[in-house]
C-alpha atoms as a PDB file:
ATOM      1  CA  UNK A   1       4.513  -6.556  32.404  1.00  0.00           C
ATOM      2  CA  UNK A   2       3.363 -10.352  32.098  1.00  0.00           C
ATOM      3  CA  UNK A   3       3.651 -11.981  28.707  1.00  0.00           C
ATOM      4  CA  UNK A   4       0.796 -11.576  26.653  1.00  0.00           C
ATOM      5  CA  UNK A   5      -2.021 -14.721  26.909  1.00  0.00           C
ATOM      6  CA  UNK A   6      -2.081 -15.875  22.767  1.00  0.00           C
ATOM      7  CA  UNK A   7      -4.338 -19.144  23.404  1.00  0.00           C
ATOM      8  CA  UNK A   8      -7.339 -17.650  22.337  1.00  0.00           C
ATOM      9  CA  UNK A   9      -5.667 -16.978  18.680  1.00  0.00           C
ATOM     10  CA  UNK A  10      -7.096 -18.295  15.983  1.00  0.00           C
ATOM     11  CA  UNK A  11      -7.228 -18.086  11.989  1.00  0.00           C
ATOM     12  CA  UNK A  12     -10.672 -16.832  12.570  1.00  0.00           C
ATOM     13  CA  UNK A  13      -9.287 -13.917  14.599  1.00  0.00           C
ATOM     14  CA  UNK A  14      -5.954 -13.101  14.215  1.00  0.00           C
ATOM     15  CA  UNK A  15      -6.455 -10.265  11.499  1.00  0.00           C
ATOM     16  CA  UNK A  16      -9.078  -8.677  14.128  1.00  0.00           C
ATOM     17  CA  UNK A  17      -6.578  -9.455  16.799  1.00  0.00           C
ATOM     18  CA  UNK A  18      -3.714  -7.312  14.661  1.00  0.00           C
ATOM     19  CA  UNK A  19      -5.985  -5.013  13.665  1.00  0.00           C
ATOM     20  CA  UNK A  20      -6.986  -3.989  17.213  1.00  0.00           C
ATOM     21  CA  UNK A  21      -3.468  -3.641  17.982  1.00  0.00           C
ATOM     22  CA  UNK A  22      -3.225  -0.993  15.145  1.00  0.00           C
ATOM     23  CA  UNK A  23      -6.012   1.063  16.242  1.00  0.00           C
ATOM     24  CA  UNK A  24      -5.304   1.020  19.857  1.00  0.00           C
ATOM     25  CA  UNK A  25      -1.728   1.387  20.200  1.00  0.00           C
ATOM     26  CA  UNK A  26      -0.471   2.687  16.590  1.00  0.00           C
ATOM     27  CA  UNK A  27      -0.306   6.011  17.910  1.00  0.00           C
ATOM     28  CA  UNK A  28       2.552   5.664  19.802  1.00  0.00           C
ATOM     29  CA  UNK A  29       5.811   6.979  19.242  1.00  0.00           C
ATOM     30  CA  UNK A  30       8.439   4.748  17.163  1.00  0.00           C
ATOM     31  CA  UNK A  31      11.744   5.066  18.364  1.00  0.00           C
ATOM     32  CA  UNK A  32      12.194   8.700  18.144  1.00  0.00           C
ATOM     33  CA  UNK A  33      11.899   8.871  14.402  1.00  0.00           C
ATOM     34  CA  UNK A  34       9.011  11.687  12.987  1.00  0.00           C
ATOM     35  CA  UNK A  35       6.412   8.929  12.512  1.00  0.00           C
ATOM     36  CA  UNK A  36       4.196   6.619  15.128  1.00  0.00           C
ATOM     37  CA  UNK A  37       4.434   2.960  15.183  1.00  0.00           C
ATOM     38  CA  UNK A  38       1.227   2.182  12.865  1.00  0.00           C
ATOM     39  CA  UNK A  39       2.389   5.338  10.202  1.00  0.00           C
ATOM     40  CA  UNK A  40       5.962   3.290  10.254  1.00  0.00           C
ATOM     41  CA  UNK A  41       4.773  -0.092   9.062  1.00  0.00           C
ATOM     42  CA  UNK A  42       1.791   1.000   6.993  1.00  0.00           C
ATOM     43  CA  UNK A  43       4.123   3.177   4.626  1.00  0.00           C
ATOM     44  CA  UNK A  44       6.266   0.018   4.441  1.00  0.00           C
ATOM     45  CA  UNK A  45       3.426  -1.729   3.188  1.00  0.00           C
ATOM     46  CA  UNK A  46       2.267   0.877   0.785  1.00  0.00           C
ATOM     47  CA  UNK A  47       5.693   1.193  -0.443  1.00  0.00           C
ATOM     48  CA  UNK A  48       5.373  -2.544  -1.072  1.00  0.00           C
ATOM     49  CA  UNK A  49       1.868  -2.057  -2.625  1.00  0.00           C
ATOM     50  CA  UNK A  50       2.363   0.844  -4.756  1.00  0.00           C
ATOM     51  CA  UNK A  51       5.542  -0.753  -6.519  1.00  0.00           C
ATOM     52  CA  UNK A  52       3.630  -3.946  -7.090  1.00  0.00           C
ATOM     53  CA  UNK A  53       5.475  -6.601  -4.772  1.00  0.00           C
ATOM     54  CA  UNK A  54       4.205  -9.709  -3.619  1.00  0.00           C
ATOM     55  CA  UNK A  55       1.443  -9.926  -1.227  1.00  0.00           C
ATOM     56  CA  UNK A  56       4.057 -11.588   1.268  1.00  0.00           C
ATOM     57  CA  UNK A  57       6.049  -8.864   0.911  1.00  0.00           C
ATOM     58  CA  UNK A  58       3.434  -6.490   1.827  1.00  0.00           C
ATOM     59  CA  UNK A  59       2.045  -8.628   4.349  1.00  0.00           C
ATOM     60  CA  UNK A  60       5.522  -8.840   6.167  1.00  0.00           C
ATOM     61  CA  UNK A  61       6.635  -4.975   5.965  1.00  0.00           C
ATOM     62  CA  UNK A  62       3.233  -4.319   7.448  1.00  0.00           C
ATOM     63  CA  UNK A  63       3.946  -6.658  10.323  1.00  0.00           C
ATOM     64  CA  UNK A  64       7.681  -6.219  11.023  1.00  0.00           C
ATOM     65  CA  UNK A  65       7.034  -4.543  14.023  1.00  0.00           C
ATOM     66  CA  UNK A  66       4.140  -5.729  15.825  1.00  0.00           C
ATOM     67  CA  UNK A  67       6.598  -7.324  18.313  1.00  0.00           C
ATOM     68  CA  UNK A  68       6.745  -3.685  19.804  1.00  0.00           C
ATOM     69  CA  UNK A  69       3.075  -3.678  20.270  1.00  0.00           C
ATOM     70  CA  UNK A  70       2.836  -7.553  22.156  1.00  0.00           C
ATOM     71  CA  UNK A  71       6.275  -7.306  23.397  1.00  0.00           C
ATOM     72  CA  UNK A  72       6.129  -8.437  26.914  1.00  0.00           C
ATOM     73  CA  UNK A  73       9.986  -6.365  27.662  1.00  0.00           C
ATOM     74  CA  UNK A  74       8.120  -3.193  25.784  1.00  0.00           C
ATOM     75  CA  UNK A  75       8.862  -0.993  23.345  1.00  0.00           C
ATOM     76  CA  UNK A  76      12.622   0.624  22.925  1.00  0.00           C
ATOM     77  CA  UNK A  77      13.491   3.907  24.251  1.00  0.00           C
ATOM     78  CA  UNK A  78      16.373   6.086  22.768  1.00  0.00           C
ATOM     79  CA  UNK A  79      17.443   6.043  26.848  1.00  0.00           C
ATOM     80  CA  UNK A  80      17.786   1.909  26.210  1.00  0.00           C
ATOM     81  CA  UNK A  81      21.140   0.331  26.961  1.00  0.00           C
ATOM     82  CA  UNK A  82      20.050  -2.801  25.946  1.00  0.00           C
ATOM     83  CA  UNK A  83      18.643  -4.810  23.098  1.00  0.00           C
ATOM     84  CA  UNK A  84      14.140  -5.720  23.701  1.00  0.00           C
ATOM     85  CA  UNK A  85      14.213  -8.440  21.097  1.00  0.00           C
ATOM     86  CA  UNK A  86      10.955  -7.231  19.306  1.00  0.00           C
ATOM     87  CA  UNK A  87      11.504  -9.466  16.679  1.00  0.00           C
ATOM     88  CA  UNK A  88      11.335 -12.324  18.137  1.00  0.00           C
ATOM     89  CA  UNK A  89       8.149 -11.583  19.981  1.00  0.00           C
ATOM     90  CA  UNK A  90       7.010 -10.523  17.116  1.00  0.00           C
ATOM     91  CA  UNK A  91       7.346 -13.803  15.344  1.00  0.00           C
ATOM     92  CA  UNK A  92       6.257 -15.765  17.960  1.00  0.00           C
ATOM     93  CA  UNK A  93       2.697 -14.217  18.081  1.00  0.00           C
ATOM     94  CA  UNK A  94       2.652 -14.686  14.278  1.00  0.00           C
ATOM     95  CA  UNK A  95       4.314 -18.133  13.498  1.00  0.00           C
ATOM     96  CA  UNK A  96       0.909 -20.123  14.371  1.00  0.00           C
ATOM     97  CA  UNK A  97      -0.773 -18.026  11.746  1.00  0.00           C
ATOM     98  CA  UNK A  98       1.635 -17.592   8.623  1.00  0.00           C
ATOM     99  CA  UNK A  99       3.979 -18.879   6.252  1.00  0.00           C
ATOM    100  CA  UNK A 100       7.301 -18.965   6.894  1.00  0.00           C
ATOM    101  CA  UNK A 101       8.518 -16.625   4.843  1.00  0.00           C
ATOM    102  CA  UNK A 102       6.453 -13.902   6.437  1.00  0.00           C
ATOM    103  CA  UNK A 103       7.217 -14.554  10.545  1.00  0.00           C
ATOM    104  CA  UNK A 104      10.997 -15.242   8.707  1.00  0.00           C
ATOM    105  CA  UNK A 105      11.216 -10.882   7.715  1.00  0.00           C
ATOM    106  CA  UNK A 106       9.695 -10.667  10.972  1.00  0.00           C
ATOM    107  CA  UNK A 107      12.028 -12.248  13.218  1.00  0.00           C
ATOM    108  CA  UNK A 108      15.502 -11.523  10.511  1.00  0.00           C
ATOM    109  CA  UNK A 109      14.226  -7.544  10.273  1.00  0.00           C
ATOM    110  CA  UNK A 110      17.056  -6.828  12.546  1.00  0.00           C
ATOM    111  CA  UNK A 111      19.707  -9.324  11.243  1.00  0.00           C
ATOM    112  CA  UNK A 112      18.909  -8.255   8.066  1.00  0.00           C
ATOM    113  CA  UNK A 113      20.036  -4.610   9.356  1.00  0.00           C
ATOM    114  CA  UNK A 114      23.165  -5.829  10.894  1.00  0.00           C
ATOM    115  CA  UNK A 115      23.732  -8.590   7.296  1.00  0.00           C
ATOM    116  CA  UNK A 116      23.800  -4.842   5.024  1.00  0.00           C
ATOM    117  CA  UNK A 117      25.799  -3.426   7.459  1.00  0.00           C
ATOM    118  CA  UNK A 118      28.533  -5.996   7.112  1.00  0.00           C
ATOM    119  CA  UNK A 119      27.750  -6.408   3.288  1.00  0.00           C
ATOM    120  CA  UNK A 120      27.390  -2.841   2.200  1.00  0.00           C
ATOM    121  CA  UNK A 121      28.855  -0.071   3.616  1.00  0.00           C
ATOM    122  CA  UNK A 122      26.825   2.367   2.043  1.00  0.00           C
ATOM    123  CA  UNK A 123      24.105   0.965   3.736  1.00  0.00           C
ATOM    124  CA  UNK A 124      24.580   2.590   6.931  1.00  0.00           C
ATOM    125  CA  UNK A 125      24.387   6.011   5.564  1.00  0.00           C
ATOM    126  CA  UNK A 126      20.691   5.250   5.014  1.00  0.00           C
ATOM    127  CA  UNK A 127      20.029   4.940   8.773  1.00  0.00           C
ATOM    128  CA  UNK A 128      18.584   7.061  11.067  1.00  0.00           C
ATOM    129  CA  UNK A 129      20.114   8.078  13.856  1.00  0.00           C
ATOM    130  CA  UNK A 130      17.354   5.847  16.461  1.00  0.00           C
ATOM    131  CA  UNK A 131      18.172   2.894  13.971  1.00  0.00           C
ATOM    132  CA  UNK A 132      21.946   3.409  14.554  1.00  0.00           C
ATOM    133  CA  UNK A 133      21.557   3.491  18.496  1.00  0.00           C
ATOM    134  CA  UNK A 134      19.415   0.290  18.102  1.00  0.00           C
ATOM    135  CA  UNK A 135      21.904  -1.438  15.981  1.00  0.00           C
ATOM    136  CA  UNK A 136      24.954  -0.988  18.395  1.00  0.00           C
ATOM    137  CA  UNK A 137      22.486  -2.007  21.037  1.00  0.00           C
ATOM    138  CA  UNK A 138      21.710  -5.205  18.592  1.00  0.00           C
ATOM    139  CA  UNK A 139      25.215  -6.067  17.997  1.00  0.00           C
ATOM    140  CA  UNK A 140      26.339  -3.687  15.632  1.00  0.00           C
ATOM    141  CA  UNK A 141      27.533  -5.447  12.205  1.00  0.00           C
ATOM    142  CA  UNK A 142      27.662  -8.812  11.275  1.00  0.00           C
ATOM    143  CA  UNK A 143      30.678 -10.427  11.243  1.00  0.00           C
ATOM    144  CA  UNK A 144      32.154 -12.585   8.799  1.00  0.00           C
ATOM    145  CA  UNK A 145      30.833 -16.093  10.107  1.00  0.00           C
ATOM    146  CA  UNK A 146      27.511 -14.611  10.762  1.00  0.00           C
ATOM    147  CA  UNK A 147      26.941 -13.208   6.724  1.00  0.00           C
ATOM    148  CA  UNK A 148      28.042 -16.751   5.831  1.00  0.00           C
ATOM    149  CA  UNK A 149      25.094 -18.222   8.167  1.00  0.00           C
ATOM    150  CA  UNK A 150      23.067 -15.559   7.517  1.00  0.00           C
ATOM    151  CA  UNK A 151      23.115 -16.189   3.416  1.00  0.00           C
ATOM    152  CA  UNK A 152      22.113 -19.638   3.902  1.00  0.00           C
ATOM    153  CA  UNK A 153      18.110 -18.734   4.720  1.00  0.00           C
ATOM    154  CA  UNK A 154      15.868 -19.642   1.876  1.00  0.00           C
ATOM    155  CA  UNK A 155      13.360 -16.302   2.722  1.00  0.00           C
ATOM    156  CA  UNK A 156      17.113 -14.096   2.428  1.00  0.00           C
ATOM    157  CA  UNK A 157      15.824 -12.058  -0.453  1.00  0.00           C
ATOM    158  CA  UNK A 158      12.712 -11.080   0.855  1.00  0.00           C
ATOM    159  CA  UNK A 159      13.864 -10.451   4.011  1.00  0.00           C
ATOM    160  CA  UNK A 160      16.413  -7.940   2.398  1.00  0.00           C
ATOM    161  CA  UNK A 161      13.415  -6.446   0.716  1.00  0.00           C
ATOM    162  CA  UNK A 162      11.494  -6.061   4.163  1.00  0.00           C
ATOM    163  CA  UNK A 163      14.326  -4.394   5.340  1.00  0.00           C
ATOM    164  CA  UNK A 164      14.658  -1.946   2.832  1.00  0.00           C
ATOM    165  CA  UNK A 165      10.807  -1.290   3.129  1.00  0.00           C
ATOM    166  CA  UNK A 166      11.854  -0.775   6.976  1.00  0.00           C
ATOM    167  CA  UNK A 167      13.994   2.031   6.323  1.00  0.00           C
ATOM    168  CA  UNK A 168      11.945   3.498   3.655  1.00  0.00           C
ATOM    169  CA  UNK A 169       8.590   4.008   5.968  1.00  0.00           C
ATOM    170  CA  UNK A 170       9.996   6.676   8.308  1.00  0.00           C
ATOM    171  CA  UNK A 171       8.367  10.037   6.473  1.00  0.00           C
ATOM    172  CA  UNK A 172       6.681  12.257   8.065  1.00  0.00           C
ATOM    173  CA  UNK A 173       4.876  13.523   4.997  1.00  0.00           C
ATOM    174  CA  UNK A 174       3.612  10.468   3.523  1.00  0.00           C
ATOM    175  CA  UNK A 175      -0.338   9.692   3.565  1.00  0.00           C
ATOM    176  CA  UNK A 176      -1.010   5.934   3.735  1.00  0.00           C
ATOM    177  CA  UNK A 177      -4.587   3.957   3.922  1.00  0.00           C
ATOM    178  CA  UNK A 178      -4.975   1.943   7.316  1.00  0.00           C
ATOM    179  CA  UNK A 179      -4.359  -1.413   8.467  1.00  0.00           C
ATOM    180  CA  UNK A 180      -8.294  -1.897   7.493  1.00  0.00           C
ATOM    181  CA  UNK A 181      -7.424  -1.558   3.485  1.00  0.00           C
ATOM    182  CA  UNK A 182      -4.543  -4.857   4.315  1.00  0.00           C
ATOM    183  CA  UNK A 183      -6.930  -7.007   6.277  1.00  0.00           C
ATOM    184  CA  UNK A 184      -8.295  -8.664   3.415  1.00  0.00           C
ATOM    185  CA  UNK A 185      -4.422  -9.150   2.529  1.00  0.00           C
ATOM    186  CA  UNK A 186      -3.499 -10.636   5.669  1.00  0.00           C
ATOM    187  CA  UNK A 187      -6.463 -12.845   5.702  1.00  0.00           C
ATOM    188  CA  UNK A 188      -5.779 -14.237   2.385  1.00  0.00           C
ATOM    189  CA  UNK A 189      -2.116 -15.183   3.586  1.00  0.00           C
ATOM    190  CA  UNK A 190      -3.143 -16.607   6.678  1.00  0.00           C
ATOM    191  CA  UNK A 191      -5.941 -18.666   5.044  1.00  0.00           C
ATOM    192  CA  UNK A 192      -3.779 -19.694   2.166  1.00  0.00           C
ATOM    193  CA  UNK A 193      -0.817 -20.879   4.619  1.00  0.00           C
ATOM    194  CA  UNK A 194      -3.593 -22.506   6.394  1.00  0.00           C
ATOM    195  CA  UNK A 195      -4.905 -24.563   3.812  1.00  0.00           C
ATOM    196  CA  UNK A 196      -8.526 -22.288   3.528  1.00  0.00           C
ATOM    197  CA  UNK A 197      -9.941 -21.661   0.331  1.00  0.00           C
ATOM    198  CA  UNK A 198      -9.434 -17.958  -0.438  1.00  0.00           C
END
C-alpha cells in the first residue's frame, strides 16, 4: 500500500477529510474487540462529552485512532507479530492541523498504555484481551527509565485521560451520535490552533 498523498490538506478541509474517513471506513472491525473502528472512538468521545471534559479532550479520544484508517502498514490483525505504529501515522496526518496537545494523545495513546502498565498494576486488569496482544507486540511495560521520560511531557495528564477514554469505548451496547455531531468541535480546535476566529 503506498503512503497516503496529505498535500492537498488544508484547515479548510481537514474536518471533511476526517469525516470521510469515518463514513467510509468506520465500519471496519477494531482489533477483534465487539465494536468497529468509528463505534470505538466515537464512544470515547461521548464518554468525554457526556462527563463534561475539555473540548481537547474530546477532540483527541475521537481521533486516537485515525492512524488505523491512513495508516500506510494497515490496520492490526490479532494474527500480527509485529507492532503497525498507528500512532504515529496518526499524528502525522494531524500535526499540520492541531494543537499539540491533541496530535500529543494521539501519538502517546500507546505509551500511555505501556506508562499505566508500569505505574499501576491494576491497570492491566482493565484490558482486553486484543489490547494485551497489542501491548506485548508494543513493548509490553514501561520500564523504569522510560516512566521517568515519559512523566516529563507537558500534555501527560491528558494523555492519561485519552487513554482511559481508549479503554472505556469498547461496548457493544452503547449508542453514540456520529462523527457529524463533533465536526463543529474539531473545526473549532483546528481554527483556534490556527489562529481563525471561531
Amino acid at each position: 500500500m503506498s503512503k497516503p498523498d496529505y498535500s492537498t490538506l488544508t484547515r479548510d478541509n481537514i474536518v471533511a477529510f476526517l469525516a470521510d474517513i469515518f463514513d467510509r471506513r468506520g465500519g471496519e472491525e477494531y482489533l477483534g474487540e465487539p465494536v468497529t473502528m468509528a463505534q470505538h472512538m466515537l464512544q470515547g468521545a461521548t464518554i468525554a462529552e457526556q462527563n463534561g471534559m475539555a473540548e481537547d479532550i474530546i477532540v483527541s479520544a475521537l481521533l486516537h485512532d485515525v492512524g488505523h484508517f491512513t495508516s500506510e502498514f494497515g490496520t492490526y490483525h490479532p494474527d500480527d507479530t509485529e507492532d503497525r505504529h498507528h500512532e504515529d501515522a496518526g499524528a502525522e496526518v494531524l500535526a499540520p492541523f492541531f494543537p499539540s496537545v491533541v496530535t500529543d494523545c494521539v501519538l502517546y495513546h500507546v505509551a500511555a498504555k505501556r506508562y499505566l502498565c508500569a505505574t499501576k498494576p491494576e491497570y492491566f486488569n482493565r484490558l482486553s484481551e486484543a489490547s494485551v496482544h497489542t501491548l506485548n507486540l508494543q513493548g509490553g511495560p514501561m520500564s523504569p527509565e522510560e516512566v521517568t521520560e515519559f512523566q516529563q511531557n507537558p500534555n501527560l495528564e491528558k494523555i492519561i485521560q485519552v487513554r482511559y477514554l481508549d479503554e472505556a469505548g469498547k461496548r457493544d451496547d452503547m449508542e453514540t451520535p456520529d462523527f457529524h455531531h463533533f465536526a463543529p468541535m474539531v473545526q473549532r480546535i483546528v481554527d483556534s490552533h490556527m489562529g481563525m476566529p471561531s
